[in-house]
Protein backbone atom coordinates (compact mmCIF):
# COMPACT_ATOMS: atom_id res chain seq x y z
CA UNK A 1 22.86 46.90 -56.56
CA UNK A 2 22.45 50.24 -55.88
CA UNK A 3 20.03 52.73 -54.52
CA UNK A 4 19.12 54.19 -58.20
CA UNK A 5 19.14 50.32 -59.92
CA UNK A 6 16.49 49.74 -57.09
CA UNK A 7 14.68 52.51 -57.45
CA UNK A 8 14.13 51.75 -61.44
CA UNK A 9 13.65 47.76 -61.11
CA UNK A 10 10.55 49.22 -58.18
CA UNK A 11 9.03 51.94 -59.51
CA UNK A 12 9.87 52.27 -64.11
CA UNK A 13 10.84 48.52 -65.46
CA UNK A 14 8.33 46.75 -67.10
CA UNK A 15 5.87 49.73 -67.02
CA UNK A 16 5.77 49.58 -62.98
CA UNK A 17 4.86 53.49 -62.82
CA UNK A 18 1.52 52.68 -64.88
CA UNK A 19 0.42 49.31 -62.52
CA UNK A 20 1.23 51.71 -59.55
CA UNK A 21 -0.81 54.95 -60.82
CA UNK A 22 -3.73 52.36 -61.44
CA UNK A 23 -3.66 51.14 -58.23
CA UNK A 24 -3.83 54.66 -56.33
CA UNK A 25 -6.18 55.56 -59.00
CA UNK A 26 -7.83 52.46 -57.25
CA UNK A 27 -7.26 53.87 -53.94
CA UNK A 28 -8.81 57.35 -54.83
CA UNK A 29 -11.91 55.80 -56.25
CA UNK A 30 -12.79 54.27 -53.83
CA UNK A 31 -12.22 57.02 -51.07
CA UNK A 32 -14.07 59.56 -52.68
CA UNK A 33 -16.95 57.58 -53.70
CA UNK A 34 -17.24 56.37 -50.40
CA UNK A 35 -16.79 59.79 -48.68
CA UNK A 36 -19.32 61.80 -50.50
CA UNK A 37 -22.05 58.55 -50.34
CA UNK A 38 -21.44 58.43 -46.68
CA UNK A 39 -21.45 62.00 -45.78
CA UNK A 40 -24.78 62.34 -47.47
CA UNK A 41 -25.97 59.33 -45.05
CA UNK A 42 -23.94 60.79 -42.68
CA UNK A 43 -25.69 64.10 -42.42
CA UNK A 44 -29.72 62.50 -43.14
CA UNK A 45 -28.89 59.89 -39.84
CA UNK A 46 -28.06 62.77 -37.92
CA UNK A 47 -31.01 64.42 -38.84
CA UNK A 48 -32.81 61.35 -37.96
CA UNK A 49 -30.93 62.04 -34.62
CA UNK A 50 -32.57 64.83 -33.84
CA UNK A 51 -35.79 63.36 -34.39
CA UNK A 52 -38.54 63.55 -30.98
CA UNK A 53 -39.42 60.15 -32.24
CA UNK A 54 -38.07 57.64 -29.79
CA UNK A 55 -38.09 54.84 -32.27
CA UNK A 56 -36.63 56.33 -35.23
CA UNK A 57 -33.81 57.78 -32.67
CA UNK A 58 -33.03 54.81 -31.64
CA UNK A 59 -32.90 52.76 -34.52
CA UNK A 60 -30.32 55.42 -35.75
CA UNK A 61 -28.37 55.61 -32.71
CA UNK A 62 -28.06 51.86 -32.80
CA UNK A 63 -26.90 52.13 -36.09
CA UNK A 64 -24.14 54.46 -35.60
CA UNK A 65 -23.14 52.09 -32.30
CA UNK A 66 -22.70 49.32 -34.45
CA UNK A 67 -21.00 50.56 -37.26
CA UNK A 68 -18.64 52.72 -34.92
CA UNK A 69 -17.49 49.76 -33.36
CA UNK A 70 -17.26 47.15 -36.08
CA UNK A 71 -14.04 46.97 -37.76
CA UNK A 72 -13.70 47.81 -41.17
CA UNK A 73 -12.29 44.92 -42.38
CA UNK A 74 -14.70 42.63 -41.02
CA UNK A 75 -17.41 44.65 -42.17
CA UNK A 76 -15.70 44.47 -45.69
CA UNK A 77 -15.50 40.73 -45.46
CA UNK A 78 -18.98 40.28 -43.98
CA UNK A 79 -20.73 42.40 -46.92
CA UNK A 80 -18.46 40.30 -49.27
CA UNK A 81 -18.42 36.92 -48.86
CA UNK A 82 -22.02 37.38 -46.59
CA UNK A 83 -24.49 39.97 -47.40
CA UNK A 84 -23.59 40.60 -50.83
CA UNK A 85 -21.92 37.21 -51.75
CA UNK A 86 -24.83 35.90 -54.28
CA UNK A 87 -25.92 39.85 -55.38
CA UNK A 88 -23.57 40.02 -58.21
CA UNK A 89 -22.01 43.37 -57.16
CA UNK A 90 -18.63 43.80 -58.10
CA UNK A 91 -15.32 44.04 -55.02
CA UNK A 92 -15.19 47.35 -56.20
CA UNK A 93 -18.72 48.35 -55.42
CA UNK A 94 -19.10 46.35 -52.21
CA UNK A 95 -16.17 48.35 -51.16
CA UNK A 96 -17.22 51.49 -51.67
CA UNK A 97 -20.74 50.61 -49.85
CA UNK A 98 -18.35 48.80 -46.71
CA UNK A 99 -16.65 52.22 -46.29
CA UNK A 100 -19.41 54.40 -46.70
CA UNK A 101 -21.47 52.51 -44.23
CA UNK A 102 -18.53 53.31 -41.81
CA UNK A 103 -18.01 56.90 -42.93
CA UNK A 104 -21.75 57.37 -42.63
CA UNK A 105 -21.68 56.62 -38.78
CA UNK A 106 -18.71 58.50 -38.21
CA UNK A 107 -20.08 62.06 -39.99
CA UNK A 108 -23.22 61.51 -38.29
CA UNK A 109 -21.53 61.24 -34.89
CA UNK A 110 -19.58 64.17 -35.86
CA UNK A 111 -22.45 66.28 -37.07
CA UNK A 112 -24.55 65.78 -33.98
CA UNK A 113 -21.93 66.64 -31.37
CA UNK A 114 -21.11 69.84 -33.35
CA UNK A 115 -25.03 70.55 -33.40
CA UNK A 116 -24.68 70.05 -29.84
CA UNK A 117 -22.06 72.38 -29.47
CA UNK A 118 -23.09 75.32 -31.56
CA UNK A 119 -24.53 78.48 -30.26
CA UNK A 120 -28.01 78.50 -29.21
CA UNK A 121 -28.25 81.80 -28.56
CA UNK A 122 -27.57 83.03 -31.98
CA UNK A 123 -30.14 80.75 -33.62
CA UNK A 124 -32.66 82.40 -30.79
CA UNK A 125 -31.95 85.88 -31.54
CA UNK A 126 -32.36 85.31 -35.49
CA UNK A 127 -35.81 83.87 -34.74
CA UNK A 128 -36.12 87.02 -32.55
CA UNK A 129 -35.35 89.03 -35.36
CA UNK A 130 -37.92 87.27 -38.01
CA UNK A 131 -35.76 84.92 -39.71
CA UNK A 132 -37.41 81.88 -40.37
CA UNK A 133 -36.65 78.37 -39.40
CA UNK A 134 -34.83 77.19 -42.41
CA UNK A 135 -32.67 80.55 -42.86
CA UNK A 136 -31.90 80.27 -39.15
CA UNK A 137 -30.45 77.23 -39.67
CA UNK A 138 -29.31 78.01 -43.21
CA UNK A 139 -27.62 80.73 -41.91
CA UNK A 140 -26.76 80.89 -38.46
CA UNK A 141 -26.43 77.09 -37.25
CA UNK A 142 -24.90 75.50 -40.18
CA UNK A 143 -22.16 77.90 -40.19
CA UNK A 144 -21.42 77.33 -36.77
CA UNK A 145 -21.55 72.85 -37.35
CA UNK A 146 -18.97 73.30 -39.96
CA UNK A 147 -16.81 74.92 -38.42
CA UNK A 148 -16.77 72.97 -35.42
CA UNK A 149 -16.97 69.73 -37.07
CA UNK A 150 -14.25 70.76 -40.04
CA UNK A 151 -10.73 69.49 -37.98
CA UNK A 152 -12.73 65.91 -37.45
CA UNK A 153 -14.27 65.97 -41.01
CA UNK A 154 -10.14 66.52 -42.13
CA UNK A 155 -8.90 63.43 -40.07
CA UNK A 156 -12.09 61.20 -41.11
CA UNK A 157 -10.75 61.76 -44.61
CA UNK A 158 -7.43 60.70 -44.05
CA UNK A 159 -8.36 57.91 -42.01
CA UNK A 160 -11.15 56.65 -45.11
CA UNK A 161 -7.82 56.80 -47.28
CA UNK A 162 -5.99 54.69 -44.87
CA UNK A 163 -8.70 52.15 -44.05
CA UNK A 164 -8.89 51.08 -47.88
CA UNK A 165 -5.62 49.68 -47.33
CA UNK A 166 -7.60 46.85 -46.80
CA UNK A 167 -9.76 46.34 -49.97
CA UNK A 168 -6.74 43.36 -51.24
CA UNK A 169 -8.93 40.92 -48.85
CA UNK A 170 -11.79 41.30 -51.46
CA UNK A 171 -9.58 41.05 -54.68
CA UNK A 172 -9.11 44.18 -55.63
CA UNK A 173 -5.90 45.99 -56.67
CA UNK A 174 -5.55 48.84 -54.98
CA UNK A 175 -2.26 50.69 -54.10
CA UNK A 176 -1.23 48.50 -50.92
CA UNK A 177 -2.00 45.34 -53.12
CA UNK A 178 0.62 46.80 -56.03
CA UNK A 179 2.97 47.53 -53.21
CA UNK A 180 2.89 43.94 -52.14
CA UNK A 181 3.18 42.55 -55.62
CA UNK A 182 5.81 44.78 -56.39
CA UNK A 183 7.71 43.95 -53.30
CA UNK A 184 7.29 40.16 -53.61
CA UNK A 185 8.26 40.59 -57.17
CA UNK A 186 11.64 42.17 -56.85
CA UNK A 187 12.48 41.09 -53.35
CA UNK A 188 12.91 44.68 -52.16
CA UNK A 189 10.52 44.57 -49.15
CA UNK A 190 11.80 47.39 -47.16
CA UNK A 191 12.06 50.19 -50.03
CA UNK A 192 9.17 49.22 -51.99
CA UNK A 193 6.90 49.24 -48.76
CA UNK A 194 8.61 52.55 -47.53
CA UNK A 195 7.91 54.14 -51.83
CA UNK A 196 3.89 52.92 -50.77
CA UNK A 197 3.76 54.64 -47.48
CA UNK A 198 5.35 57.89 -48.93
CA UNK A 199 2.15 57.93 -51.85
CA UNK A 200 -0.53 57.02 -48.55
CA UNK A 201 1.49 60.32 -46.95
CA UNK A 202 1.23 62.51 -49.68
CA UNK A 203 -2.11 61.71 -50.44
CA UNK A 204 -3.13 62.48 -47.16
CA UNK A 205 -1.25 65.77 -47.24
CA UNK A 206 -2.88 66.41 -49.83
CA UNK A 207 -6.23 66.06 -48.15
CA UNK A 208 -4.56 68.48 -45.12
CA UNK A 209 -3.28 71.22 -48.42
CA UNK A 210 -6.90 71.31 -49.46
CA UNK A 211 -8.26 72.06 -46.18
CA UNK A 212 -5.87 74.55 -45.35
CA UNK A 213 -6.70 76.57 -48.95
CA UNK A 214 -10.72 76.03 -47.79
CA UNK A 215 -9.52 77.89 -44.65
CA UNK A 216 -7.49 80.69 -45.72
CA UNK A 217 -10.08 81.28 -48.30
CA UNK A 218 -12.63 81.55 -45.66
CA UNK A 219 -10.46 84.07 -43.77
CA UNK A 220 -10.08 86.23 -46.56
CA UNK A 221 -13.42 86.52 -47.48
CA UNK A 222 -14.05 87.21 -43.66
CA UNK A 223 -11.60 89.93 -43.34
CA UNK A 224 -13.23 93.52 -44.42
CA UNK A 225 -12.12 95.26 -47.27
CA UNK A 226 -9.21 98.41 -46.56
């Protein structure tokens, strides 16, 4: 058989393009949901952070210790076939709640040790200069967080995308479940797992592409007009 016969029994007969799509459509779902839920959690725990209160710091630094350090798969299973076993939520939903419970304590992380790093100075001499708390911040120190914390935001992304990879435990179909059914199905392990990990790539260049746009963007609106 050759390459191209191999290539069409993989990826075009019986419809295989279609089960594939649905299963990165699968993939993307669930990454995006995930991302912008745990962002938002992300970004209020790391307010929480901040807090003077010693209790509600640590309860939230705990937080972000645990989830840091728990694997995402076990996490998935736990929440699965523990927390959420008898709730009636559907694999899909349970997923996207597993991985934005780890996203969350990863942003927050991340947004707290760019907070730490931004200027201090800058947000001082704003205040000096009568800006108020809120456009300080608005202004001056948020700026500063997202730029610092962009790169790691970038590589959080891709790694969300690769960490679904694991979502098959929990019966759903995502794209590395159609890549195993597909392989098992025509008996071409090697190619069929090599077609998967080229989509996983290009998705995640993808994620890079957009980042890079968001950047040159930025520097064009930065540079002054001739």
């Amino acid at each position: 058989m050759t390459l191209s016969d191999k290539l069409y029994k993989i990826v075009i007969a019986g419809g295989s393009w279609k089960t594939i799509l649905g299963g990165l459509l699968v993939t993307v779902q669930i990454s995006f949901a995930a991302l912008i839920l745990g962002t938002v959690l992300g970004a209020l725990v790391c307010l929480l952070r901040t807090r003077k209160n010693r209790i509600i710091k640590g309860i939230a630094t705990g937080y972000i210790a645990i989830l840091r350090g728990t694997p995402v798969l076990m996490l998935l299973l736990l929440l699965y076939y523990g927390v959420f076993a008898k709730a009636g939520l559907t694999p899909l939903t349970v997923a996207i709640i597993t991985f934005a419970l780890n996203v969350f304590a990863h942003v927050a992380e991340l947004l707290r040790s760019a907070l730490l790093a931004s200027d201090k100075g800058q947000a001082e001499a704003a205040r000096t200069l009568g800006f108020s708390a809120w456009d300080t911040f608005r202004l001056v120190t948020l700026p500063q967080i997202l730029r610092i914390a962009k790169p790691v935001y970038q590589s959080t992304i891709v790694n969300l995308i690769q960490w679904t990879s694991v979502v098959g435990y929990v019966t759903i179909t995502d794209l590395t479940r159609v890549i195993n059914n597909t392989a098992a199905r025509t008996m071409q392990p090697l190619l069929t797992i090599s077609i998967g990990m080229l989509i996983y790539l290009a998705f995640s260049y993808v994620v890079f592409g957009i980042f890079a746009l968001t950047d040159k963007i930025s520097e064009k609106k930065r540079r002054p007009a001739v």
